[in-house]
Protein backbone atom coordinates (compact mmCIF):
# COMPACT_ATOMS: atom_id res chain seq x y z
CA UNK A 1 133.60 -31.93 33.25
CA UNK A 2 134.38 -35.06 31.58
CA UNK A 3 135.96 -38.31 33.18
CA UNK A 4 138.14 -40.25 31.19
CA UNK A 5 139.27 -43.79 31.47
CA UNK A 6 143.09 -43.80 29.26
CA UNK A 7 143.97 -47.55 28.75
CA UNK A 8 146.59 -49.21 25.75
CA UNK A 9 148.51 -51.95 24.81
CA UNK A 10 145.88 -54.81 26.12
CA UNK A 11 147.24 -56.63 23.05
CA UNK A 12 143.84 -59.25 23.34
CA UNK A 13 143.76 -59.53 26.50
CA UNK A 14 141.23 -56.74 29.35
CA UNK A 15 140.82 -57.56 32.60
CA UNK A 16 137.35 -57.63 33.96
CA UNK A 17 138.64 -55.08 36.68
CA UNK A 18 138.72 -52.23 34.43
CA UNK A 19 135.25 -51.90 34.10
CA UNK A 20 135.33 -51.47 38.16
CA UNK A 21 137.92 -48.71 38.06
CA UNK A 22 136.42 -46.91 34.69
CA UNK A 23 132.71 -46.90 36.03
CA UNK A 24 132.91 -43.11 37.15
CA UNK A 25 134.36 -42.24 34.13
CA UNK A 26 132.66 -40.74 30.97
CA UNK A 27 134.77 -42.14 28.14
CA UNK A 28 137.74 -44.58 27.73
CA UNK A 29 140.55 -44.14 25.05
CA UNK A 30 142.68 -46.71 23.76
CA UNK A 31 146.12 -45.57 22.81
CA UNK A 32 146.70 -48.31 20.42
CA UNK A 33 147.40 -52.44 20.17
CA UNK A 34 144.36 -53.33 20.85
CA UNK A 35 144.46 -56.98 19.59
CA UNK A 36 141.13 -58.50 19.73
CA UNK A 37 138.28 -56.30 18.15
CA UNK A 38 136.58 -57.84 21.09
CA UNK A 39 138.39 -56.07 23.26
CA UNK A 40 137.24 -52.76 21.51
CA UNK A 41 133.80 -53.72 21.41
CA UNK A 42 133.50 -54.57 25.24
CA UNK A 43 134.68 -51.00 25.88
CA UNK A 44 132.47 -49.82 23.23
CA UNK A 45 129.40 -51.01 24.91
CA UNK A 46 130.56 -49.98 28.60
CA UNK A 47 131.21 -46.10 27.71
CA UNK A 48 131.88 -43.83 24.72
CA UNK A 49 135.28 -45.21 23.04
CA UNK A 50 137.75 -43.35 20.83
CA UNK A 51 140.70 -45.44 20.02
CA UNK A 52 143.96 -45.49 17.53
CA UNK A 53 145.24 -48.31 16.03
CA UNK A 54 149.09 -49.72 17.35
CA UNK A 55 151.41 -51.76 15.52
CA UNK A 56 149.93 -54.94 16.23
CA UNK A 57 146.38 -54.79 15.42
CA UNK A 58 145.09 -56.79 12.52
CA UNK A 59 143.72 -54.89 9.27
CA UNK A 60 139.97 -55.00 10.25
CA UNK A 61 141.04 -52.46 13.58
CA UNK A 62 143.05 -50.46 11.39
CA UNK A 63 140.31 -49.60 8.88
CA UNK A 64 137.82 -49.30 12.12
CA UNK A 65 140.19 -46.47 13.93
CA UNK A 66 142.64 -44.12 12.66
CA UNK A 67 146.51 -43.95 13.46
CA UNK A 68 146.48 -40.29 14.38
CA UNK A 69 143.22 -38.76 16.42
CA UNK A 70 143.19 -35.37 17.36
CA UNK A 71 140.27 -33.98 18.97
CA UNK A 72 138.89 -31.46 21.73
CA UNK A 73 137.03 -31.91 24.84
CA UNK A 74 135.72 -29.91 27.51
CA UNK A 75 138.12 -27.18 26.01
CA UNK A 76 141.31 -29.29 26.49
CA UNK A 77 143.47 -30.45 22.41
CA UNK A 78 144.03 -33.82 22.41
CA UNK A 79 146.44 -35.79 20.10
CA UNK A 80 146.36 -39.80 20.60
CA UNK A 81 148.46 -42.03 18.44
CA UNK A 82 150.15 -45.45 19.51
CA UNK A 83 154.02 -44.97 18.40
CA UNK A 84 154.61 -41.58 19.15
CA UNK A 85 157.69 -40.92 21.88
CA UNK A 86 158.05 -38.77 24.62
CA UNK A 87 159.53 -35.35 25.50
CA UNK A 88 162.91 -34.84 24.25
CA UNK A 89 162.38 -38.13 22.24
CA UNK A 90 159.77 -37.74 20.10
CA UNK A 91 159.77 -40.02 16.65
CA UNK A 92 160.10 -38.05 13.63
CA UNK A 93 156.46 -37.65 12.72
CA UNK A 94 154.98 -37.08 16.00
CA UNK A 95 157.73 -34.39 16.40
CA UNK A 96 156.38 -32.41 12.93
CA UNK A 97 153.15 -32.63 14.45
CA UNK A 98 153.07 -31.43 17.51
CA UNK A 99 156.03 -28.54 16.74
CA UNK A 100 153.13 -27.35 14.14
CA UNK A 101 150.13 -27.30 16.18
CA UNK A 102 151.33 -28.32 20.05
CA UNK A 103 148.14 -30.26 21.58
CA UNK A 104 147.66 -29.17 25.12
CA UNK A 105 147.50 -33.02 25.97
CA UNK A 106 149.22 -35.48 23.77
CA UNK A 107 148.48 -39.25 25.11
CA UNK A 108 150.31 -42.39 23.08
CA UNK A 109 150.88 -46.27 24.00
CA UNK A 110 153.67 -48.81 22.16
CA UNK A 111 156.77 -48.40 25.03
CA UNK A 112 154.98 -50.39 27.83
CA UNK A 113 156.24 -47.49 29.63
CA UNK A 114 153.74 -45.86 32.37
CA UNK A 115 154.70 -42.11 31.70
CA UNK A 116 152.89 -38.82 32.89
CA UNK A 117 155.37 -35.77 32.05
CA UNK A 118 155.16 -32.31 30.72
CA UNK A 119 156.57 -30.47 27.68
CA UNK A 120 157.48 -27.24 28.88
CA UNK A 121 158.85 -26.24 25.35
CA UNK A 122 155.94 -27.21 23.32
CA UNK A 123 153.27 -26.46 26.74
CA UNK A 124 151.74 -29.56 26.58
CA UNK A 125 151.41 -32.85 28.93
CA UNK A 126 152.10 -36.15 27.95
CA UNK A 127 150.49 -39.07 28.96
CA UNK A 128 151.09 -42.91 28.47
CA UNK A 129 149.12 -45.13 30.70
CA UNK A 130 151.70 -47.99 30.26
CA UNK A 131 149.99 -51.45 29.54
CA UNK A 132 146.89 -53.54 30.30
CA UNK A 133 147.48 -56.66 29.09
CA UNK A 134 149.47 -59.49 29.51
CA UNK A 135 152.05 -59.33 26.35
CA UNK A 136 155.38 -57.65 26.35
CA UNK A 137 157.75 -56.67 28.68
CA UNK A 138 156.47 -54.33 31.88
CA UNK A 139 155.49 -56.41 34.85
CA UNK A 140 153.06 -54.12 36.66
CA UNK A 141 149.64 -53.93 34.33
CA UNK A 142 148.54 -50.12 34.46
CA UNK A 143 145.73 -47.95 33.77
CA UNK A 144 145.23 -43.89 34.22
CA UNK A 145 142.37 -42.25 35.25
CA UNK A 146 141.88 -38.08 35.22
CA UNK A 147 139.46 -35.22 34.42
CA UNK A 148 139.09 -32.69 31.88
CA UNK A 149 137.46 -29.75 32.76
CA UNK A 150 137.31 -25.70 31.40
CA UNK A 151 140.66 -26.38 29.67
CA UNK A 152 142.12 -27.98 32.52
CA UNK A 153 143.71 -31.46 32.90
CA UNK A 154 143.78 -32.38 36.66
CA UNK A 155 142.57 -35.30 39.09
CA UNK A 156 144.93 -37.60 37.61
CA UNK A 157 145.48 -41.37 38.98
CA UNK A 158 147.52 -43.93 38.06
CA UNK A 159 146.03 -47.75 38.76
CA UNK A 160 147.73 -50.57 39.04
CA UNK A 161 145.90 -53.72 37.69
CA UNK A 162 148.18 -56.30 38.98
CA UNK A 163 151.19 -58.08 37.55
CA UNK A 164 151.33 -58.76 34.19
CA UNK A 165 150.68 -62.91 33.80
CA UNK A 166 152.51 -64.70 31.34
């Protein structure tokens, strides 16, 4: 069983609470605008990291992590990118992807937009922990939290960091 610590969109800025709330877990993923490589490294030293680039980050995190990573864990197919969509709304190039080979979780960032929902047609869950930081428009900063384990994807918990400061 792995533990993993989903964060995105800190856009430079990581509160020094999410190393409190992602202590039990076993890795953290970044879904993307990561900002400061900083940022990156700070998570990089506190547990295993696997990250995407987003739309904002600088040239030197775009050559350091790929746009698209697709991976598996504890038996569960995972497909992280930043700009990706959501069931039923997909972007075009997410959508080719994951009609040919449908992840069983597929995880993105970019909306600001906590969302946890499943694709019945394509059998997969979708997960996008919203945003850390303090850029854009959501007000409540969020976090997710949740377990993989013999193929399965369960003990998952939304946490809410506080609102976002301007």
């Amino acid at each position: 069983m792995k533990r993993i610590g989903l964060i995105s969109d800190t856009h430079s800025h990581l509160e020094e609470s999410v190393f409190d709330y992602f202590e039990e877990c076993d890795e953290i993923w970044h879904a993307g605008d990561i900002g400061d490589p900083a940022v990156a490294d700070r998570l990089a030293e506190f547990r295993p990291f696997r990250a995407v680039y987003g739309n904002i980050d600088e040239p030197a995190l775009r050559r350091r992590f790929p746009e698209d990573l697709r991976f598996e864990l504890e038996g569960v197919d995972v497909f992280m990118t930043h700009i990706g969509g959501y069931p039923g709304r997909y972007n075009k190039r997410v959508r080719a992807i994951l009609r040919e080979q449908p992840p069983k979780l597929y995880i993105c960032g970019h909306s600001h937009i906590l969302k946890v929902m499943p694709d019945k047609t394509l059998g997969l869950l979708h997960i996008n922990p919203g945003a850390a930081g303090n850029h854009g428009f959501h007000k409540m900063k969020t976090i997710v939290r949740f377990s993989l384990n013999k193929g399965e994807i369960k003990d998952l918990q939304v946490v809410e960091l506080g609102k976002r400061g301007r």
